[in-house]
Protein backbone atom coordinates (compact mmCIF):
# COMPACT_ATOMS: atom_id res chain seq x y z
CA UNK A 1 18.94 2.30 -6.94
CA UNK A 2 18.70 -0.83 -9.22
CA UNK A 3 18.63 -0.06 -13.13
CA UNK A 4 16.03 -2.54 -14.33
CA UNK A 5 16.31 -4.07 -17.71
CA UNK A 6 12.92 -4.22 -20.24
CA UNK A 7 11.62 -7.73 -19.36
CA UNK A 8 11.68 -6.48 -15.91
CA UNK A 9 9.56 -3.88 -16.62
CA UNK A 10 7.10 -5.70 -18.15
CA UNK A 11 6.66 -7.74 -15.52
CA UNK A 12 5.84 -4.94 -12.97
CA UNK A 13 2.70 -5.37 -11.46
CA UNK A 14 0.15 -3.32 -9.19
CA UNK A 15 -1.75 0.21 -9.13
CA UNK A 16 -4.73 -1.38 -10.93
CA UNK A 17 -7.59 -0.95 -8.94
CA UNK A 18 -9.90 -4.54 -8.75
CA UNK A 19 -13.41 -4.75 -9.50
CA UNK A 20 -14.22 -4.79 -5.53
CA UNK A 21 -12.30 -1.71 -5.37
CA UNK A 22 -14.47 -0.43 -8.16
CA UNK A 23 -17.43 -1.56 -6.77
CA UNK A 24 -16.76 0.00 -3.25
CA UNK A 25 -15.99 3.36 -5.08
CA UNK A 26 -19.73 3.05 -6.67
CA UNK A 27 -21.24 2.13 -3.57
CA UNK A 28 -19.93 4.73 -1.50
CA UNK A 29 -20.85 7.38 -4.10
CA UNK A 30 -24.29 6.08 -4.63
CA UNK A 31 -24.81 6.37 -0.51
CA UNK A 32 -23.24 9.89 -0.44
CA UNK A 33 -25.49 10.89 -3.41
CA UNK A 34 -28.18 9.23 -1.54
CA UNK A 35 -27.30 10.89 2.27
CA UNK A 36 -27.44 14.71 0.16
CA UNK A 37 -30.74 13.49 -1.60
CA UNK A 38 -32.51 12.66 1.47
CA UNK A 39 -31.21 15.92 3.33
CA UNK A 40 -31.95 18.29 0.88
CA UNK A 41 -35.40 16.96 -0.45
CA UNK A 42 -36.74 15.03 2.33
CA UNK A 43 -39.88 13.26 0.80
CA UNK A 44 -42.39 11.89 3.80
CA UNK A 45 -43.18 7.80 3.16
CA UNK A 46 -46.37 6.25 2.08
């Protein structure tokens, strides 16, 4: 295992999530949300 120094630290990048990541998160919520809405209070269209 390699002992790394503090400017090697600070240049350690990644786990940050992107904002197409975040976006995909909201999407799939907002269709899951969406799914359970439309089974549990099915509303006939006009």
């Amino acid at each position: 295992m390699k002992v790394l120094n503090e400017l090697e630290l600070e240049n350690i990048q990644g786990g940050g999530l992107s904002l197409w990541g975040v976006c995909g998160i909201v999407a799939a919520a907002i269709f899951i949300i969406g799914v359970f809405d439309g089974i549990t209070r099915p509303i006939k269209c006009d």
